[in-house]
Protein backbone atom coordinates (compact mmCIF):
# COMPACT_ATOMS: atom_id res chain seq x y z
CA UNK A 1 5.30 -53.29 30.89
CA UNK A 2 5.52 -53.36 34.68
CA UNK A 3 3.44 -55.97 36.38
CA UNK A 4 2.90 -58.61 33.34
CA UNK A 5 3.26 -61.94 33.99
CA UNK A 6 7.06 -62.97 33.48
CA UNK A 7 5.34 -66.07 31.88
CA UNK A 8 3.62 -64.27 29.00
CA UNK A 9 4.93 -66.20 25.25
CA UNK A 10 4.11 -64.40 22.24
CA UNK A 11 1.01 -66.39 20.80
CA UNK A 12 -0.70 -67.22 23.95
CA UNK A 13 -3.75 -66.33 24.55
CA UNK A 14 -4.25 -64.89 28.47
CA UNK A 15 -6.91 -62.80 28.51
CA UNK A 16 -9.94 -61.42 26.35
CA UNK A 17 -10.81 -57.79 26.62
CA UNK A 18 -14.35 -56.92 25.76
CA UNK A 19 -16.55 -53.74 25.15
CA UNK A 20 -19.82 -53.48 26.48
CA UNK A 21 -22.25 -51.75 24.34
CA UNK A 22 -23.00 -53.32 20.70
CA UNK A 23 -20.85 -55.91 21.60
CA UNK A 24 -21.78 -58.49 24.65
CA UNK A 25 -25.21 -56.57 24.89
CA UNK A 26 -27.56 -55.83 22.41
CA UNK A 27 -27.87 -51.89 23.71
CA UNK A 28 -27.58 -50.08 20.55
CA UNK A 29 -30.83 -49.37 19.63
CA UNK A 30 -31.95 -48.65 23.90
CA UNK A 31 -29.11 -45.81 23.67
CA UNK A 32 -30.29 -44.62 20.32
CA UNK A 33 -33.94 -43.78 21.49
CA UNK A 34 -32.34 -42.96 24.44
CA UNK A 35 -29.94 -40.02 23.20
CA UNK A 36 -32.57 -38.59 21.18
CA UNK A 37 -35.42 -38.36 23.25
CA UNK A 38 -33.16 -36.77 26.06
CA UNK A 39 -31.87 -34.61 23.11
CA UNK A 40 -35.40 -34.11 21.51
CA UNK A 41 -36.32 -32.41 25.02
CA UNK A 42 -33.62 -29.46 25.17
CA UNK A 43 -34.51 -29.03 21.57
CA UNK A 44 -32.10 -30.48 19.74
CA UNK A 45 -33.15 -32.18 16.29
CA UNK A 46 -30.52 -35.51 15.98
CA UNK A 47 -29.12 -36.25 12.73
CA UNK A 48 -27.56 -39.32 11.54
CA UNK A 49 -24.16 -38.47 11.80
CA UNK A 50 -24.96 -37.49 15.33
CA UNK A 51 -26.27 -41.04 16.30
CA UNK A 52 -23.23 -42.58 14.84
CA UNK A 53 -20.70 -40.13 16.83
CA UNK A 54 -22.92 -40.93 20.25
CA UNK A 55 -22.56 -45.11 19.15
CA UNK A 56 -19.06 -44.86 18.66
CA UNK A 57 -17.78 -45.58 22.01
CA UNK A 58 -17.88 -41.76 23.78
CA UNK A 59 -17.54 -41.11 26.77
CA UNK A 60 -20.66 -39.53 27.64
CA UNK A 61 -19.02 -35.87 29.27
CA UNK A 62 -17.48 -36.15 25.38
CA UNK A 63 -21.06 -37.07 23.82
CA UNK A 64 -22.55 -33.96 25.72
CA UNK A 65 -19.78 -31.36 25.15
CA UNK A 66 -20.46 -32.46 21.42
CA UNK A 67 -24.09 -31.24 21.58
CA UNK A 68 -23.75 -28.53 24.17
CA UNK A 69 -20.33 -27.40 24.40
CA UNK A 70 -17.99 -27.38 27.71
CA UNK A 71 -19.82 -28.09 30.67
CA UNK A 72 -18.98 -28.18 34.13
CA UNK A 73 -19.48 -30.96 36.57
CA UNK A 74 -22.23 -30.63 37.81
CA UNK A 75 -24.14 -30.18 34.63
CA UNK A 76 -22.68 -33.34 33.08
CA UNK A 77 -23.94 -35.08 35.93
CA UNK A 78 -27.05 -33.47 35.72
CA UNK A 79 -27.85 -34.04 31.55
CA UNK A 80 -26.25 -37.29 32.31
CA UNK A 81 -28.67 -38.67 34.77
CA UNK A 82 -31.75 -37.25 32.73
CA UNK A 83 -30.48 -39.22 29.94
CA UNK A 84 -30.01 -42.69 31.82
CA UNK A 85 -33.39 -41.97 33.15
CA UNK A 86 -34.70 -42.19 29.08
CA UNK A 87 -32.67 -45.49 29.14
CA UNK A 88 -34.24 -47.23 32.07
CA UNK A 89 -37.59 -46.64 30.88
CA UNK A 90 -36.59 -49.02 27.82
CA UNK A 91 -33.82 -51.04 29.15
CA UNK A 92 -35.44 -54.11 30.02
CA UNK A 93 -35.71 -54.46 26.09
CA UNK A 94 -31.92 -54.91 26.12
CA UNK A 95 -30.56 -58.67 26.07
CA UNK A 96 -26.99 -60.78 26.17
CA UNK A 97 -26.13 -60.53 22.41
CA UNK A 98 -26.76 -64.26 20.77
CA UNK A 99 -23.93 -66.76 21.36
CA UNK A 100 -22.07 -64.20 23.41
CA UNK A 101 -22.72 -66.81 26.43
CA UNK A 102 -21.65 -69.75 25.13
CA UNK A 103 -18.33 -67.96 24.23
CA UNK A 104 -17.92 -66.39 28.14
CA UNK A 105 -18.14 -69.65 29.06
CA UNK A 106 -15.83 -71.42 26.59
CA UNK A 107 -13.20 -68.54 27.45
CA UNK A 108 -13.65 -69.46 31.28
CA UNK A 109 -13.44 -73.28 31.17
CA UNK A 110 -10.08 -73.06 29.33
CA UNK A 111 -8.80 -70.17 31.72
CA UNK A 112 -8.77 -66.87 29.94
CA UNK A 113 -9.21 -64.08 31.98
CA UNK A 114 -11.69 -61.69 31.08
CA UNK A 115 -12.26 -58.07 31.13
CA UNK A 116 -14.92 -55.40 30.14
CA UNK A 117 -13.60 -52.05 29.31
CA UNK A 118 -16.69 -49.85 28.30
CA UNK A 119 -16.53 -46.21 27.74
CA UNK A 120 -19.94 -46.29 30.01
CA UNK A 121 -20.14 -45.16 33.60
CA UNK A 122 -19.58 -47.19 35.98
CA UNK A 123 -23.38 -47.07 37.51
CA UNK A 124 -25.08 -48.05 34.08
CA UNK A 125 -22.36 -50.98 33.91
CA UNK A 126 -22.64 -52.47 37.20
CA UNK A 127 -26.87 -52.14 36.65
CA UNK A 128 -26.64 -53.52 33.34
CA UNK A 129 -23.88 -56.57 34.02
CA UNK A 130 -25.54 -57.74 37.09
CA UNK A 131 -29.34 -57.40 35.76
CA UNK A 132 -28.79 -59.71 32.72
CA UNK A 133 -26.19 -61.85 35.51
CA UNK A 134 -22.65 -60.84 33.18
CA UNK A 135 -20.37 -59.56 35.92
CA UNK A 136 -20.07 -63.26 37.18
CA UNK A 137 -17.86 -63.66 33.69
CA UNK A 138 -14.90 -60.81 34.04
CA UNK A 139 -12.14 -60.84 36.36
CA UNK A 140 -11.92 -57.52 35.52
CA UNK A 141 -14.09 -54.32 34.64
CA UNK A 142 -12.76 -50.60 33.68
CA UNK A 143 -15.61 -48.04 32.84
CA UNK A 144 -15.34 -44.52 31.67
CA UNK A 145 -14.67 -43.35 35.23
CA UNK A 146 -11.50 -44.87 35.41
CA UNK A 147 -10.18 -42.98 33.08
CA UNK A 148 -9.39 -39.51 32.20
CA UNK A 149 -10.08 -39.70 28.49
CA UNK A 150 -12.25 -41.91 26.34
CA UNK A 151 -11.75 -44.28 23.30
CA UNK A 152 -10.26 -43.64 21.03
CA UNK A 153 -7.27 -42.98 23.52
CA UNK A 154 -6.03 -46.14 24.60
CA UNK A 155 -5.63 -45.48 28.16
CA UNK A 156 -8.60 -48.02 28.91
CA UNK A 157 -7.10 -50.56 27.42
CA UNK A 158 -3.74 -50.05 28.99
CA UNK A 159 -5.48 -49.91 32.05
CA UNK A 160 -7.36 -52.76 31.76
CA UNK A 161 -3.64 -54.84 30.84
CA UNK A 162 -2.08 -53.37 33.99
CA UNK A 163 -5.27 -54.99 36.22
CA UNK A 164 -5.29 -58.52 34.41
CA UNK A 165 -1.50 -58.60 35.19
CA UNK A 166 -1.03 -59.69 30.92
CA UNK A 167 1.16 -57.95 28.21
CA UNK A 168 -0.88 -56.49 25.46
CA UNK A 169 1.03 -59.29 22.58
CA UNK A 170 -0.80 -61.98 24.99
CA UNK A 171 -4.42 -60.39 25.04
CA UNK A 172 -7.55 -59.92 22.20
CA UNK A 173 -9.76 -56.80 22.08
CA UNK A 174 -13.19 -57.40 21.23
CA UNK A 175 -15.21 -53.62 19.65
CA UNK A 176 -17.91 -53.31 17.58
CA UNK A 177 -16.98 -49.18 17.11
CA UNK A 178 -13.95 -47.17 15.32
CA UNK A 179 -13.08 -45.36 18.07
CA UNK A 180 -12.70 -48.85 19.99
CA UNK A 181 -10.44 -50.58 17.81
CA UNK A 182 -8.42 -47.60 17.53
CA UNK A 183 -7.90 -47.35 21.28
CA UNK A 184 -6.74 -51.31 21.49
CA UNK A 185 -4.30 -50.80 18.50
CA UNK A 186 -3.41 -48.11 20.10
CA UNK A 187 -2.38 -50.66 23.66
CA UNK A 188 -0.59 -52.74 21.09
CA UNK A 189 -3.51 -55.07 21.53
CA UNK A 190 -4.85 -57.02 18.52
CA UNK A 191 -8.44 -56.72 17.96
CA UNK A 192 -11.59 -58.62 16.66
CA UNK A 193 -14.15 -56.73 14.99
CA UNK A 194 -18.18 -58.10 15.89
CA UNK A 195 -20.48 -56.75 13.19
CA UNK A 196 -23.59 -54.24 14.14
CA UNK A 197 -23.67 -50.70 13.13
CA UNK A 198 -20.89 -50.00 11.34
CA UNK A 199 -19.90 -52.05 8.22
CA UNK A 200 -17.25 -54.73 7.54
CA UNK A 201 -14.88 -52.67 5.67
CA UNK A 202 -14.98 -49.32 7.78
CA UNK A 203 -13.95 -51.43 10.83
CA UNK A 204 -11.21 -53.48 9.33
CA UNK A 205 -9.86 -50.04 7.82
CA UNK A 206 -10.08 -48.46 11.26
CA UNK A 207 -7.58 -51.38 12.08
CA UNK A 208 -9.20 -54.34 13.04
CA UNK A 209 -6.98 -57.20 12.73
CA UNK A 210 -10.26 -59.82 12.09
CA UNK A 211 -14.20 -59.06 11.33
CA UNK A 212 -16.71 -61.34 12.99
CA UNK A 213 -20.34 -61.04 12.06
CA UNK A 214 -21.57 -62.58 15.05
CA UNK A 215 -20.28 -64.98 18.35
CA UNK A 216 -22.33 -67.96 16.52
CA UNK A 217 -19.86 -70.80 17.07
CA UNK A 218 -16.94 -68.54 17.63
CA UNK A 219 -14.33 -70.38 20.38
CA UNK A 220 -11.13 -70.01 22.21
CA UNK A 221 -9.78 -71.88 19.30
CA UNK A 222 -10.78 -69.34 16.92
CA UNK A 223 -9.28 -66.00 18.83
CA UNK A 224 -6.28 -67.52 19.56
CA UNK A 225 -5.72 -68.14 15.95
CA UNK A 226 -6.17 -64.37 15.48
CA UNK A 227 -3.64 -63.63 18.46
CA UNK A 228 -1.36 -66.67 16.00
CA UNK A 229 -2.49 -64.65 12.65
CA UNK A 230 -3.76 -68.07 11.21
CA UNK A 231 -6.33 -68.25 8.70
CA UNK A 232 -9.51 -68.99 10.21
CA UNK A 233 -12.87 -69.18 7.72
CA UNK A 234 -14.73 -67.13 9.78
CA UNK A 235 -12.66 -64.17 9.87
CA UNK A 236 -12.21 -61.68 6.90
CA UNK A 237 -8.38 -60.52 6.63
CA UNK A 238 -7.82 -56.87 7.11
């Protein structure tokens, strides 16, 4: 791929991509309340399956034409900022998900370049990274408005390659969603699954290479043995 380091090695581990939501903040249940109080007020009742299709890494013009239909411009923006206006009410209740941190800053000292790619807009990203101090961690950060289409196409992920200058063998995807993994296997990007809302075995079958249940102790010793494919106690095998 054009503009890659000519000193990328198979097995080397260059750069860590992560998502946002579920995975280095604990936003899950903000965007759950969130969604279906916005929803609640046009009159729409929310079912299960319909919280776990709005958690699954959407874009949100995809997350409204799924409730609504096509929409123009205008009224995505619209729905959209009535909805983030739900979400600031109860944002302050969201937090750095535990050991995330400690990992960010292991990743750092040993000179991995970091990225965010979140299917999020780019306003609720910026607010969200710089109130709880995380932009200071990622070289990089691609949100939904930087692409055309949404995880599960991997287009953000190829994106986010092109702007950390690293071939996909010589970077690690880090999603907590199906639609996420299957964008990053999609980049030819190997991927870590972090437990939350969806289980073990529907995320490794969605093609995670690894399954994390948490960043409690996790290093850059342990994701560069997934990027090797060495056993490592903390992972489950696919």
């Amino acid at each position: 791929m054009s503009g890659h380091k000519s000193t990328d090695q198979t097995g080397k581990l260059h750069s860590v991509i992560f998502d946002m939501d579920g995975v280095i903040v604990d936003s899950h249940p903000a965007h759950r309340r969130a969604w279906q109080q916005f929803l609640e007020t046009l009159g729409r009742n929310v079912s299960e399956d319909d919280l776990k299709y709005i958690l699954d890494g959407r874009k949100r013009s995809e997350i409204l034409s799924h409730f609504f239909g096509e929409l123009n411009e205008s009224e995505i923006r619209e729905y959209g900022n009535r909805k983030d206006r739900f979400f600031q009410q109860i944002s302050l209740d969201v937090k750095p998900v535990e050991g995330v941190l400690d990992l960010l800053d292991d990743l750092k000292e040993r000179s991995v370049a970091l990225c965010l790619a979140t299917s999020a807009g780019e306003s609720r990203t910026w607010t969200t990274l710089h109130r709880l101090r995380l932009n200071r961690h990622f070289k990089v950060i691609v949100t939904g408005n930087d692409v055309a289409e949404g995880k599960p196409d991997p287009a953000i992920y190829r994106l986010a390659c092109r702007k950390l200058g690293v071939s996909p063998q010589n970077a690690l995807a880090v999603e907590d969603a199906i639609s996420g993994i299957k964008a990053a296997k999609g980049a030819g990007i190997r991927c870590v699954a972090v437990g939350g809302h969806e289980s073990a075995e529907s995320l490794l079958q969605a093609g995670a290479d690894h399954f994390v249940r948490d960043f409690v102790g996790l290093s850059f010793a342990c994701l560069e043995a997934v990027l090797l494919q060495n056993h490592y106690s903390r992972f489950a095998e696919a």
